[in-house]
PDB file of N, CA and C in Angstrom:
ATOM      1  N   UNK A   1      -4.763 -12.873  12.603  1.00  0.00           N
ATOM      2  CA  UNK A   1      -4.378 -11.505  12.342  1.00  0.00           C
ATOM      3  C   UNK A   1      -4.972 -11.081  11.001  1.00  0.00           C
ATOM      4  N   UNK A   2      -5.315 -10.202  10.912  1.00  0.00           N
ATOM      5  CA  UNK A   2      -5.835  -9.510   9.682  1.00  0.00           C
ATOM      6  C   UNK A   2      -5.383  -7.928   9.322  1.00  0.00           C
ATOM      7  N   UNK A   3      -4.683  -8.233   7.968  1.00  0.00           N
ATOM      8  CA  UNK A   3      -3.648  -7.363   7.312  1.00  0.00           C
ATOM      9  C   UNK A   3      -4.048  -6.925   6.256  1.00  0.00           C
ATOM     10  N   UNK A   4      -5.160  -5.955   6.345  1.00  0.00           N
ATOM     11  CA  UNK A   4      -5.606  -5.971   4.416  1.00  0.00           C
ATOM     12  C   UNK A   4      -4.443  -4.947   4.017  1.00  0.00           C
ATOM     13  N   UNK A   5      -3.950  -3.743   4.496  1.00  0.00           N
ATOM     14  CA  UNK A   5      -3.239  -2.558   3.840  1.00  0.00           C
ATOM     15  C   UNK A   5      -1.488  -3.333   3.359  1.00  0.00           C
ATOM     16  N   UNK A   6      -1.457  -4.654   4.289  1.00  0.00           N
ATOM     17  CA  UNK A   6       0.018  -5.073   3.951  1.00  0.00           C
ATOM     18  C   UNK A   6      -0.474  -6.903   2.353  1.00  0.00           C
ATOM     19  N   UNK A   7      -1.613  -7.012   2.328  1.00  0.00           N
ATOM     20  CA  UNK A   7      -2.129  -7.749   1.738  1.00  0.00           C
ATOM     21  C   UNK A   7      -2.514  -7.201   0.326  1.00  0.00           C
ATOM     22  N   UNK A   8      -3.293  -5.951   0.307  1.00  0.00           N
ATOM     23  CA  UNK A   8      -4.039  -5.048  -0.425  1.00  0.00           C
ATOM     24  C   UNK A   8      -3.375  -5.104  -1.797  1.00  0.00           C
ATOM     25  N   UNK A   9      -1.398  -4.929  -1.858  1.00  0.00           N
ATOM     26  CA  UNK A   9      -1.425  -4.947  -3.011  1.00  0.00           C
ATOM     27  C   UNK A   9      -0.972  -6.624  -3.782  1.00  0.00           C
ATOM     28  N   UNK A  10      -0.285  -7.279  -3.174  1.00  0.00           N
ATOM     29  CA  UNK A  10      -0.471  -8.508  -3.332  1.00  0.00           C
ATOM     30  C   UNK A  10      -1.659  -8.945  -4.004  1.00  0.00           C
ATOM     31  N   UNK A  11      -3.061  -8.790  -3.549  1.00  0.00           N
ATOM     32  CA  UNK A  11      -4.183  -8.824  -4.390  1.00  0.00           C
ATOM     33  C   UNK A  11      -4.447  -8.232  -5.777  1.00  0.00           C
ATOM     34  N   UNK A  12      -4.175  -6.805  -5.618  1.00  0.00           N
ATOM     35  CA  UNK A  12      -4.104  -6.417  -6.805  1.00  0.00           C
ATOM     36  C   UNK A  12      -3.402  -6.842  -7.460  1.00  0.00           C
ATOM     37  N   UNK A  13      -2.130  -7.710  -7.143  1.00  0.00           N
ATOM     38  CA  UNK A  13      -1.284  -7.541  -8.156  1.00  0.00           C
ATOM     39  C   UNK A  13      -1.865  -8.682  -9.241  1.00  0.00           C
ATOM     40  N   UNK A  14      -2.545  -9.908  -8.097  1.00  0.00           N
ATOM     41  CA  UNK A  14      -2.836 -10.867  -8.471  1.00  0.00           C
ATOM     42  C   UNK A  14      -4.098 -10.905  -9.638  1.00  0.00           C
ATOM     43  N   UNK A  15      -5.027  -9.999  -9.238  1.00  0.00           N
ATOM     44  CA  UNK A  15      -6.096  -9.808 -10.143  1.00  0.00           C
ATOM     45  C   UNK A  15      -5.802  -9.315 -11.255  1.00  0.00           C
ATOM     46  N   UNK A  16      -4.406  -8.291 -11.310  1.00  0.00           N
ATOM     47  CA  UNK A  16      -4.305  -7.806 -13.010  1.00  0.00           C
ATOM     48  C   UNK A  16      -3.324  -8.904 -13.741  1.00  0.00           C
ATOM     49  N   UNK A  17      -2.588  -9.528 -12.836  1.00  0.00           N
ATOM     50  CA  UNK A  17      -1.817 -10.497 -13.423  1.00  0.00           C
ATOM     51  C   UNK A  17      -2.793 -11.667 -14.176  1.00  0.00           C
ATOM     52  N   UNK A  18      -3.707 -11.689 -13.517  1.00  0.00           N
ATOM     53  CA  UNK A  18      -5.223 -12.724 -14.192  1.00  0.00           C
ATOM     54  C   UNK A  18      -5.776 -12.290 -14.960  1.00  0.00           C
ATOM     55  N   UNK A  19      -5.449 -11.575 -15.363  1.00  0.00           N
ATOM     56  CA  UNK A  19      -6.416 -10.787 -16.730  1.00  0.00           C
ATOM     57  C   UNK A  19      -7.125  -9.632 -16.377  1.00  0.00           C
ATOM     58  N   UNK A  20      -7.728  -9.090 -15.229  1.00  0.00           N
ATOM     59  CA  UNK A  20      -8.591  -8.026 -14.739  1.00  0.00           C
ATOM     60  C   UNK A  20      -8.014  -6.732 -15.524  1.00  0.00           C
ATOM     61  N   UNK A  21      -8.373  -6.108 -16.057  1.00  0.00           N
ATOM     62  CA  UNK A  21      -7.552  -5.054 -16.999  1.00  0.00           C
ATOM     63  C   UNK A  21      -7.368  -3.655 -15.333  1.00  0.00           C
ATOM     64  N   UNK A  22      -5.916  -2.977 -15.818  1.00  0.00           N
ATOM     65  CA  UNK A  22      -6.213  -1.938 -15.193  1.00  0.00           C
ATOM     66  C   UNK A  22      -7.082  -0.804 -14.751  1.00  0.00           C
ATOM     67  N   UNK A  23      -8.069  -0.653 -15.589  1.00  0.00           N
ATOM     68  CA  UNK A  23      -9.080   0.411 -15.526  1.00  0.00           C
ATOM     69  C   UNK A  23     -10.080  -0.330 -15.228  1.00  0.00           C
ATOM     70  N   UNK A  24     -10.485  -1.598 -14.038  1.00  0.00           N
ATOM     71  CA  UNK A  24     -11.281  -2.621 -13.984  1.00  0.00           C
ATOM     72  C   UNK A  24     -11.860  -1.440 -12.584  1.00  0.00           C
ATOM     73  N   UNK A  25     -13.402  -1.166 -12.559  1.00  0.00           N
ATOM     74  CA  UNK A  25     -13.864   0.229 -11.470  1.00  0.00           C
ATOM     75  C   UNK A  25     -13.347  -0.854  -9.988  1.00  0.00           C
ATOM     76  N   UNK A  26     -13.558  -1.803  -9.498  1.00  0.00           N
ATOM     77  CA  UNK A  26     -12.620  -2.873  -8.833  1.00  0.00           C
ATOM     78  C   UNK A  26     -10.939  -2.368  -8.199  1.00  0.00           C
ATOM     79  N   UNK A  27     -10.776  -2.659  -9.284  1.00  0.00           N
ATOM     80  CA  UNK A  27      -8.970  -2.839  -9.421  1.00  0.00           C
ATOM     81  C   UNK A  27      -8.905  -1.182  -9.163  1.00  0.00           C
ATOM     82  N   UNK A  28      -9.476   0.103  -9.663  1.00  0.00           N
ATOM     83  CA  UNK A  28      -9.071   1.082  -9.602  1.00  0.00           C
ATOM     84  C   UNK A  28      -9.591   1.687  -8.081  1.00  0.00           C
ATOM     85  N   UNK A  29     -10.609   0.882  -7.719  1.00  0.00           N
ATOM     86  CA  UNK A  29     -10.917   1.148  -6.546  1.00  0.00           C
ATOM     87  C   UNK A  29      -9.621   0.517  -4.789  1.00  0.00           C
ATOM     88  N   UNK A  30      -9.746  -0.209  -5.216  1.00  0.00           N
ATOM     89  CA  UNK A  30      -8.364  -1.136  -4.416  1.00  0.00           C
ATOM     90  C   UNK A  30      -7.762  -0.237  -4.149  1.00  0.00           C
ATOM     91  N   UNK A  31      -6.960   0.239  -5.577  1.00  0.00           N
ATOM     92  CA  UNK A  31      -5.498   0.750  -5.345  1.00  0.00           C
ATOM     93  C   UNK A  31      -5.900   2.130  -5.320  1.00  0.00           C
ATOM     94  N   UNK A  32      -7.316   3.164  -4.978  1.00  0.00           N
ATOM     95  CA  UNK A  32      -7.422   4.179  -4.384  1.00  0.00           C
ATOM     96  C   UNK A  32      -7.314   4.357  -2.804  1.00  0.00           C
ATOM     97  N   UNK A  33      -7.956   3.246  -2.381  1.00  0.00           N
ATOM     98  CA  UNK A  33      -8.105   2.708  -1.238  1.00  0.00           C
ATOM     99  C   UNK A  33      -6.033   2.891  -0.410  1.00  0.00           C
ATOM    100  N   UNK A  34      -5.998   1.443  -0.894  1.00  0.00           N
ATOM    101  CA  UNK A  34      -4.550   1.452  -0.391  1.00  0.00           C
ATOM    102  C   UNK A  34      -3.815   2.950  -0.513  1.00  0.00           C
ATOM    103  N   UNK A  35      -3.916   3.257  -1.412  1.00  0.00           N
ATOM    104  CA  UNK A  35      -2.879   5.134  -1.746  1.00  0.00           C
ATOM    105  C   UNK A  35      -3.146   5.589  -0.770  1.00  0.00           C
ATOM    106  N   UNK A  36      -4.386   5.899  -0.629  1.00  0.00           N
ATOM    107  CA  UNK A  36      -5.354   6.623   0.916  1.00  0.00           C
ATOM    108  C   UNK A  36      -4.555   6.227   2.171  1.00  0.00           C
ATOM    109  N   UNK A  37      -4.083   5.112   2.780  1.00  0.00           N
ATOM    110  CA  UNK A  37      -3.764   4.544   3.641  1.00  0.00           C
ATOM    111  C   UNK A  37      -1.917   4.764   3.848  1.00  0.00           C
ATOM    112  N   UNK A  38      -1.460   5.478   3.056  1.00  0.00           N
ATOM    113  CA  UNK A  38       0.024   5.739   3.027  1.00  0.00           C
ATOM    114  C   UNK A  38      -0.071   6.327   4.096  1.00  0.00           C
ATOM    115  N   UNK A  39       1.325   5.736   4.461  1.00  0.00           N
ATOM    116  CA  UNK A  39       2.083   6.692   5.645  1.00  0.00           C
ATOM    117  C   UNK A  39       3.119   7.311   5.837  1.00  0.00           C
ATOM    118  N   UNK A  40       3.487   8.585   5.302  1.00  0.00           N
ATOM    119  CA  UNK A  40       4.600   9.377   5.348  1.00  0.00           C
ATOM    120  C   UNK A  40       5.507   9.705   6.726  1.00  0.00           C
ATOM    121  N   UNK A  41       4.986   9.046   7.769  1.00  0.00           N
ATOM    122  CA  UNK A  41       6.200   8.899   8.952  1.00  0.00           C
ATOM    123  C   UNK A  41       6.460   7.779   9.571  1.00  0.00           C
ATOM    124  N   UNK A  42       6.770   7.134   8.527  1.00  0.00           N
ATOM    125  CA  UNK A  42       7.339   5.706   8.992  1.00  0.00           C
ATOM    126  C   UNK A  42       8.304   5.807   9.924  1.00  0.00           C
ATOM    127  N   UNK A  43       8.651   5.426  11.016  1.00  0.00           N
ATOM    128  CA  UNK A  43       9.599   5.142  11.882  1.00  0.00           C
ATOM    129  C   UNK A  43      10.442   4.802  11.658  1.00  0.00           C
ATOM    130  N   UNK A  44      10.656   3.108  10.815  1.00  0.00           N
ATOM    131  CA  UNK A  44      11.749   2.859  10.681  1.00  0.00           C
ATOM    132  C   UNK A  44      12.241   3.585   9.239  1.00  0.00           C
ATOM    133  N   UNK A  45      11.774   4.060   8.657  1.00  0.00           N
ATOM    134  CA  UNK A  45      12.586   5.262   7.561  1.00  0.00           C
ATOM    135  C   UNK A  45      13.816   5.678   7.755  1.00  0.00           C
ATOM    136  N   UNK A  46      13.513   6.634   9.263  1.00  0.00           N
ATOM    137  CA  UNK A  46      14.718   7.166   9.370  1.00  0.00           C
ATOM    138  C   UNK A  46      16.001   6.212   9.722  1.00  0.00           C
ATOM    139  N   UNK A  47      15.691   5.307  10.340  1.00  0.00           N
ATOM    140  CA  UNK A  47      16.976   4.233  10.272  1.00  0.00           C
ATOM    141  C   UNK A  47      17.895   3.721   8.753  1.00  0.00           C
ATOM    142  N   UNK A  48      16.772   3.291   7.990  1.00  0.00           N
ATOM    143  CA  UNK A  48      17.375   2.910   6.965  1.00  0.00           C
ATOM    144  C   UNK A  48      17.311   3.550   5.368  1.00  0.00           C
ATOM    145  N   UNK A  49      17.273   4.751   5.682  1.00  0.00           N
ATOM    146  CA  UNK A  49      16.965   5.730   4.382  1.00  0.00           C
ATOM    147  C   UNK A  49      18.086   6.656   4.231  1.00  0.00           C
ATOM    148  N   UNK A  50      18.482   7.201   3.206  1.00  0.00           N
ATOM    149  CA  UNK A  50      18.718   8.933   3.239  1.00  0.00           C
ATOM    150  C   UNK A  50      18.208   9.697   4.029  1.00  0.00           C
ATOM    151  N   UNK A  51      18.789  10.250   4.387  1.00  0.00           N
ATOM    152  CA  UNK A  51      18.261  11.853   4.770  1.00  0.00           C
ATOM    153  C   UNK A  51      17.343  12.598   4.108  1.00  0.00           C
ATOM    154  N   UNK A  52      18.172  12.725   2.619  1.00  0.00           N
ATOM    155  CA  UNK A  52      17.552  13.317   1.680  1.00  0.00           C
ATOM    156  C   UNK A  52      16.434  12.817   0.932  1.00  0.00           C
ATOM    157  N   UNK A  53      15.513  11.381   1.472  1.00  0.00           N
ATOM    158  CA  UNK A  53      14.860  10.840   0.768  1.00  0.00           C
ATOM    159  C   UNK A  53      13.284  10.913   1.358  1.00  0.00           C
ATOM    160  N   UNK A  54      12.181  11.818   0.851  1.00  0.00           N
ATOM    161  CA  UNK A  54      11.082  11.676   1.420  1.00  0.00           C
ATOM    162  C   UNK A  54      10.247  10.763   2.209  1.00  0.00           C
ATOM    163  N   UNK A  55      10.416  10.173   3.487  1.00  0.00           N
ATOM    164  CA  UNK A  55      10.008   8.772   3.885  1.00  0.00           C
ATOM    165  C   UNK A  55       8.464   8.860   3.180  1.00  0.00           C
ATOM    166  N   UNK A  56       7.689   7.747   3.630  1.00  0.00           N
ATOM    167  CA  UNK A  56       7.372   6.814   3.380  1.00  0.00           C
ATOM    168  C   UNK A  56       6.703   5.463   3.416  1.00  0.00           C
ATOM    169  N   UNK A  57       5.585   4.943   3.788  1.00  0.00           N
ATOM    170  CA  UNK A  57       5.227   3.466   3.770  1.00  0.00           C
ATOM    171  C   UNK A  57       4.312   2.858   4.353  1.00  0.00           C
ATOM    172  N   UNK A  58       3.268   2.152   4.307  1.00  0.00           N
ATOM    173  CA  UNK A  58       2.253   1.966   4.492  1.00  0.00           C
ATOM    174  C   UNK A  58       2.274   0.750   5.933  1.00  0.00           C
ATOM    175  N   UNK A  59       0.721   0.905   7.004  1.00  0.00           N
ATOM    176  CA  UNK A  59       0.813   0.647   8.158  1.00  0.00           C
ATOM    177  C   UNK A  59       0.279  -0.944   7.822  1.00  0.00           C
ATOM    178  N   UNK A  60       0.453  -2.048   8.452  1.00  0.00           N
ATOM    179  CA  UNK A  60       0.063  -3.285   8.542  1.00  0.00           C
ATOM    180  C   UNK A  60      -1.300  -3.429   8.278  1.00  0.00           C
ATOM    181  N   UNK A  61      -1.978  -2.987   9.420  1.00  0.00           N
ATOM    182  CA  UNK A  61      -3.761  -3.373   9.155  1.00  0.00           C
ATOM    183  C   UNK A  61      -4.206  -2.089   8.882  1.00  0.00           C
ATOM    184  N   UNK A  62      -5.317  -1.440   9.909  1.00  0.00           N
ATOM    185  CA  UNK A  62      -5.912  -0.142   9.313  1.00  0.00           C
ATOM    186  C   UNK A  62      -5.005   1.034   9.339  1.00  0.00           C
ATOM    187  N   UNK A  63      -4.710   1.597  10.680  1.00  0.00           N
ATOM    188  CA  UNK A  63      -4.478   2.877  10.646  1.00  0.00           C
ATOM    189  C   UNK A  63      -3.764   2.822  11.940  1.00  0.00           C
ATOM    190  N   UNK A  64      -2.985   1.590  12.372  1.00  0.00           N
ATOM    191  CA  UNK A  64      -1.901   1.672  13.289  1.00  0.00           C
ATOM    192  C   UNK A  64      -0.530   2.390  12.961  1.00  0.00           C
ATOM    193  N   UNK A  65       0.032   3.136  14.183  1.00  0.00           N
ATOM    194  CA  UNK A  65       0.742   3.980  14.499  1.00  0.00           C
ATOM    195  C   UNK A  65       2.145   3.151  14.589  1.00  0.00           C
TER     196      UNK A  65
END
């Protein structure tokens, strides 16, 4: 199985935790990438959220539904 959008920040986190500075064109590229890939109608949202709370949350691999 291959999961980069549920992987994506795990990586990043790992590369700035190693020293990679935040403004690394890399590291800022990643986490443009992943942002891009949000998904504001998460399904399970409405189960376990507020009402009042803007859902929310990003898809496993590319751009599954």
């Amino acid at each position: 199985m291959f999961s980069p959008v549920w992987d994506g920040p795990f990586v990043a986190i790992c590369l700035h935790e190693s020293g990679i500075p935040e403004n690394h064109p890399a590291l800022k590229q990643s986490v443009e990438w992943l942002m891009a890939k949000g998904n504001p109608f998460s399904r399970d949202w409405i189960h376990k959220n507020p009402a009042d709370v803007e859902p929310s949350g990003w898809v496993f691999e590319f751009n599954n539904q």
